[in-house]
Protein backbone atom coordinates (compact mmCIF):
# COMPACT_ATOMS: atom_id res chain seq x y z
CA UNK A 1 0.00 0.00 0.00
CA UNK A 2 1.12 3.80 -0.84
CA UNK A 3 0.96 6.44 1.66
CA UNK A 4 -2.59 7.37 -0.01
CA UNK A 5 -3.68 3.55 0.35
CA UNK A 6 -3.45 3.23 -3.53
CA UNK A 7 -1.54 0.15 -5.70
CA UNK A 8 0.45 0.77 -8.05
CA UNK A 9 -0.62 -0.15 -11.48
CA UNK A 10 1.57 -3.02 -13.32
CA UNK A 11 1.35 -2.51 -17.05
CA UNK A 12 1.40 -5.75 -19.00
CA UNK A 13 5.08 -6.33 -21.05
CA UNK A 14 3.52 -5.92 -24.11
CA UNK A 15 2.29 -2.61 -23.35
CA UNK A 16 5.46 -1.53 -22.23
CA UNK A 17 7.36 -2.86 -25.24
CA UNK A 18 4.75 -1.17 -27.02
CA UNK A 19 5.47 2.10 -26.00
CA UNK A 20 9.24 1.67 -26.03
CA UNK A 21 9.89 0.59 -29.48
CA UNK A 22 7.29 3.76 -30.14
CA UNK A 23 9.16 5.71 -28.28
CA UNK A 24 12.21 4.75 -30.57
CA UNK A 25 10.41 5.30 -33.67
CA UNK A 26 10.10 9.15 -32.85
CA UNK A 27 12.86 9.83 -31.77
CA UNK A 28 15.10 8.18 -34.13
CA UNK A 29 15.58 10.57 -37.60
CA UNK A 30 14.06 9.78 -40.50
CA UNK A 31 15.15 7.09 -42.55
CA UNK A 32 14.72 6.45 -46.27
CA UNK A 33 12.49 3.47 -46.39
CA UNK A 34 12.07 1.28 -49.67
CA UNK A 35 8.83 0.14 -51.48
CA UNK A 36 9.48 -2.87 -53.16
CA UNK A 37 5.76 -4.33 -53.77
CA UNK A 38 4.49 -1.55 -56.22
CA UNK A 39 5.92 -1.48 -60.47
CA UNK A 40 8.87 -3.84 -60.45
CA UNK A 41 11.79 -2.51 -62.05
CA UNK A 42 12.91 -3.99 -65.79
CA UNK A 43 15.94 -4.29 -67.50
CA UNK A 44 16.35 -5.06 -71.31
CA UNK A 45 19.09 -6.76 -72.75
CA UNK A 46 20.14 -6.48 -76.66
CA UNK A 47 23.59 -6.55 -79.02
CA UNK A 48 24.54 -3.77 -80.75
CA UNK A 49 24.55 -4.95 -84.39
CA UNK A 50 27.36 -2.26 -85.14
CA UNK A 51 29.21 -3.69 -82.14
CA UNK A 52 29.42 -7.19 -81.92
CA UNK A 53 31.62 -6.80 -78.62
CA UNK A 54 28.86 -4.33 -76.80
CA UNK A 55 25.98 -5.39 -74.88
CA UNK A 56 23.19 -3.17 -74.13
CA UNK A 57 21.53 -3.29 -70.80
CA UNK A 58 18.52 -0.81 -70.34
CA UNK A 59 17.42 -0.57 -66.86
CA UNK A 60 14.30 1.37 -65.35
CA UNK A 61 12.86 2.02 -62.37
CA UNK A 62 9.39 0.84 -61.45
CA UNK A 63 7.71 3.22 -59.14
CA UNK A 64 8.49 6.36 -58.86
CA UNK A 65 8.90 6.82 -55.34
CA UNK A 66 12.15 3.85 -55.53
CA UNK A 67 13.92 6.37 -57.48
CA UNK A 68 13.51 8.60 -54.95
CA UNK A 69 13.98 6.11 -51.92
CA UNK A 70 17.31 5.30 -54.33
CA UNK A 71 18.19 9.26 -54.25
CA UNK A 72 18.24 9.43 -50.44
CA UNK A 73 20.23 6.35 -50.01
CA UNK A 74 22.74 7.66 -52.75
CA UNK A 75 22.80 11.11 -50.18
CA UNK A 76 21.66 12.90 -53.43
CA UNK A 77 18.41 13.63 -51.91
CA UNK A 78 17.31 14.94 -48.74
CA UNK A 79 16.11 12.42 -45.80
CA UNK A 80 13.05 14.44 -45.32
CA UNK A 81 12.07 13.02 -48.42
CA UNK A 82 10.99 10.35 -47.10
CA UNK A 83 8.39 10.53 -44.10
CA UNK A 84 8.75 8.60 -40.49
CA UNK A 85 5.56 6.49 -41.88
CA UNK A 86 7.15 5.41 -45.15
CA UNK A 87 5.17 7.97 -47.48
CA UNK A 88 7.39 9.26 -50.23
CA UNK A 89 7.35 12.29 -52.29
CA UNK A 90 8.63 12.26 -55.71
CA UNK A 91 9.59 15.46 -57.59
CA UNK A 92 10.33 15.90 -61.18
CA UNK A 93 13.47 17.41 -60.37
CA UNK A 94 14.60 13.84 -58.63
CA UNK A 95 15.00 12.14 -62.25
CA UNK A 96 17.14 15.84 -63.22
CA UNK A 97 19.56 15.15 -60.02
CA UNK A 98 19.72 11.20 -59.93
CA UNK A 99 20.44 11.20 -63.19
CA UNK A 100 23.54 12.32 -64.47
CA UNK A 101 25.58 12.12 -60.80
CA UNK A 102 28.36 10.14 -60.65
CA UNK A 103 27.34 8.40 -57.72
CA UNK A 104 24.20 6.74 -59.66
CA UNK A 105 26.46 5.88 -62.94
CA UNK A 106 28.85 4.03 -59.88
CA UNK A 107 26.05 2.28 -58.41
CA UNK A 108 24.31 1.12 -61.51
CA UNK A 109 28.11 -0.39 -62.54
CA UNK A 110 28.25 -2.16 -59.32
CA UNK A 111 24.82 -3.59 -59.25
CA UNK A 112 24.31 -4.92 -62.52
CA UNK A 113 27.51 -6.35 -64.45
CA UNK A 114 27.39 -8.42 -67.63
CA UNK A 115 30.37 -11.31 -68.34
CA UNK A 116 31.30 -12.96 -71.62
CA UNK A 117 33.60 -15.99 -71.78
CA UNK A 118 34.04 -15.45 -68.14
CA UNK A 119 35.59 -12.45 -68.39
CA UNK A 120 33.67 -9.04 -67.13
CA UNK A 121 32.50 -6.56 -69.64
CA UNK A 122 33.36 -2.85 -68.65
CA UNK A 123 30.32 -0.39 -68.66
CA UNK A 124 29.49 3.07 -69.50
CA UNK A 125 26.52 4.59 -68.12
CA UNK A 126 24.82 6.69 -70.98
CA UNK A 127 23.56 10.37 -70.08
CA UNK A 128 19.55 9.63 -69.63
CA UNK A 129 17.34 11.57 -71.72
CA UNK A 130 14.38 11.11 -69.67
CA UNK A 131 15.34 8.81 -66.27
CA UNK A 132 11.93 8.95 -64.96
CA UNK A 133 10.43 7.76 -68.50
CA UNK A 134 12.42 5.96 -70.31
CA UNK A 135 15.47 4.59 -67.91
CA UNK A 136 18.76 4.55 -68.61
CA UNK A 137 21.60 2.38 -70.76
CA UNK A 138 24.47 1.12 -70.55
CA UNK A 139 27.19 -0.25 -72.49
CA UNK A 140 29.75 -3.13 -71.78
CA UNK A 141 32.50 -3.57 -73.57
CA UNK A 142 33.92 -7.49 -73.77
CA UNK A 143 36.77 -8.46 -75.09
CA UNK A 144 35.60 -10.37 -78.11
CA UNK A 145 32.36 -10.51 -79.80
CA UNK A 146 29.27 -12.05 -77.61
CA UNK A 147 27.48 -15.18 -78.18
CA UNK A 148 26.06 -15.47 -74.80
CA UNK A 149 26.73 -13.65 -71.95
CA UNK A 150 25.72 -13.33 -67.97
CA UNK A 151 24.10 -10.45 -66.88
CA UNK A 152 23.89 -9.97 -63.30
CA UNK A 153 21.31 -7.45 -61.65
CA UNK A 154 21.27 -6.37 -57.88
CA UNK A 155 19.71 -3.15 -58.46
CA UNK A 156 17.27 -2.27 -54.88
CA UNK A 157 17.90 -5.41 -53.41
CA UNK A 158 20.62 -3.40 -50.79
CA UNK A 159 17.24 -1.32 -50.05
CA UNK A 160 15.51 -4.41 -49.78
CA UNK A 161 15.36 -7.69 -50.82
CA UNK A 162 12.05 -8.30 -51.94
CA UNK A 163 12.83 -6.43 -54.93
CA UNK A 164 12.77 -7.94 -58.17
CA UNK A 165 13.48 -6.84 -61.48
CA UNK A 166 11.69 -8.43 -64.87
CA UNK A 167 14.16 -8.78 -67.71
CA UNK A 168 13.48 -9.54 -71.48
CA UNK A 169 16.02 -10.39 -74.45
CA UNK A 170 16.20 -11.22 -77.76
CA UNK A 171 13.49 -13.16 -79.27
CA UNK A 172 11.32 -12.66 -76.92
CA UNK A 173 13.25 -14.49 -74.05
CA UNK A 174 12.29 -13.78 -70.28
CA UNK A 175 13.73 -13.85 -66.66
CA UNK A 176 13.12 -12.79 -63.46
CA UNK A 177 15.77 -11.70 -61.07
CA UNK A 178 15.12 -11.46 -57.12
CA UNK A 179 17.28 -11.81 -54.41
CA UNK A 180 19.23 -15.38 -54.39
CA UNK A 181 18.77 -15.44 -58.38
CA UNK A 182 21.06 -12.42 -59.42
CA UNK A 183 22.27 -13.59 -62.29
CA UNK A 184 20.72 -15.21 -65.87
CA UNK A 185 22.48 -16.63 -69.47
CA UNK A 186 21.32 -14.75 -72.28
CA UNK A 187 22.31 -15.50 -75.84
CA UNK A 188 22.45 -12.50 -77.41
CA UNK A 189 23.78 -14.36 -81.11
CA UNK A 190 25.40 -17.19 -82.40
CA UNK A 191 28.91 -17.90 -80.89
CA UNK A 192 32.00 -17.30 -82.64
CA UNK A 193 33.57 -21.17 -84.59
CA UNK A 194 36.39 -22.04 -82.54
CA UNK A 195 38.32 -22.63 -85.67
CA UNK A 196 38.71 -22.41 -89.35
CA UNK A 197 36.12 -19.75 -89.62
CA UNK A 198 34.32 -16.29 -88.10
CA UNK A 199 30.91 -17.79 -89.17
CA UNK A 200 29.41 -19.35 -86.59
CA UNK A 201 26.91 -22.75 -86.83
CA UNK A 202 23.56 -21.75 -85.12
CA UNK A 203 21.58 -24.31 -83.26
CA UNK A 204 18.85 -24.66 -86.43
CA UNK A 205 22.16 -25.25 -88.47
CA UNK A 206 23.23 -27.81 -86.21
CA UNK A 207 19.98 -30.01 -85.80
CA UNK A 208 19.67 -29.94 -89.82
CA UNK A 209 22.67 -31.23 -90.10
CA UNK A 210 21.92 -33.83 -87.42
CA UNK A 211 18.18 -35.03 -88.86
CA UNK A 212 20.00 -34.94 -92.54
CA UNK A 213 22.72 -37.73 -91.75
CA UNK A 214 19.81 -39.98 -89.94
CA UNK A 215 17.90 -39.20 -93.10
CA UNK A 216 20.78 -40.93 -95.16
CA UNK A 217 21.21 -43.61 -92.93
CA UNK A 218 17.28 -44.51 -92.72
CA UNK A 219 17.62 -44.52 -96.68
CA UNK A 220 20.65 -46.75 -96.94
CA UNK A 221 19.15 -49.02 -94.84
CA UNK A 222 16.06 -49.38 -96.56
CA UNK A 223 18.41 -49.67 -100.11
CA UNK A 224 19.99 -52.18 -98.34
CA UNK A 225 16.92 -54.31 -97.05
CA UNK A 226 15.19 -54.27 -100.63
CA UNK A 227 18.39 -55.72 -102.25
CA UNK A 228 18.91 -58.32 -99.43
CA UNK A 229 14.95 -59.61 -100.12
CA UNK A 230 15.57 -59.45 -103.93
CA UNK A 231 18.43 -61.80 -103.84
CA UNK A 232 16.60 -64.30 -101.66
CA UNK A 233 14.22 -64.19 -103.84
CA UNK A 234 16.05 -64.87 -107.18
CA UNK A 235 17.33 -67.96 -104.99
């Protein structure tokens, strides 16, 4: 009992943690926090028919608000950018400062990197026209012309890993990269003969020749067969 005759009140735990980690919520600054379940991001592959050693690689953001999320992280954007309850507000002048800063062309080279023949492909990010619209390329350079390469993409996954990015390639091809399955084979064209020539033997080339020489065989052996029962018949 108190002096007054009163008890003291004993808050259940989970009220207390309650109001502790709340406590730590405002007070702590705010932080730029990602949104990874709206527009997934996308990234196209392609040659460059002039180039047969370059490999295109067009990425884009999928909400709005990421590439803003991305700003703050890059410290190219203020942190009041992004609220203590996650809301996010996206300027048009984000694209205009994200864009051509060196510290976006640095992280775009270090999140997605392409490799042909096992040997990594140097990029160049290309000045985006329009970030917010159309994305932004870039160019790797290999060391020989590409057949098929690996492209590796990270991009938002350091934010948070349930980001994914959707990919497409030539012909129509497809892929999906999330965290755990960074990085995907794409064959861009034919590979390079290994000798005797620069023209390479697709895979069409290949079976043709294949379903031609059991062709011949099948034919032979029916040749053969007809002669075999004409003989045993003339004896």
């Amino acid at each position: 009992m108190t002096p007054h005759g009163r008890r003291h009140r004993r808050w259940p735990a989970s009220v207390l943690a309650l109001v502790a980690f709340a406590a730590t919520v405002f007070a702590a600054p705010a932080r730029a926090g990602a949104h990874p379940f709206g527009d997934p991001q996308t990234v196209a592959i392609a040659s460059d028919e002039d180039r047969p050693e370059v490999v295109q690689v067009r990425w884009k953001v999928g909400g709005l608000d990421d590439l803003t999320v991305l700003g703050v992280a890059l410290g190219l954007l203020p942190q009041d950018r992004v609220m203590l309850d996650g809301a996010v507000f996206f300027r048009d002048s984000d694209a205009a400062t994200i864009g051509p800063s060196q510290e976006f062309a640095a992280y775009l080279l270090k999140q997605i990197t392409v490799a042909s023949g096992g040997r990594s492909c140097a990029g160049t990010v290309q000045p985006p026209a329009d970030l917010a619209k159309t994305g932004v390329t870039i160019d790797y350079s290999c060391s020989a012309p590409v057949g098929t390469v690996t492209v590796a993409v990270r991009t938002l996954t350091d934010l948070n890993p349930a980001y994914q990015t959707l990919a497409t390639g030539p012909a129509g091809e497809r892929a999906v990269y999330r965290s755990g399955q960074y990085a995907h084979d794409w064959v861009l064209r034919d590979a390079p003969a290994t000798s005797g020539t620069n023209l390479g033997r697709s895979a069409a080339v290949q079976i043709a020749a294949v379903v031609g020489a059991g062709l011949l065989v099948a034919v032979a052996a029916l040749v053969l067969s007809r002669r075999l029962k004409r003989r045993r018949s003339v004896a």
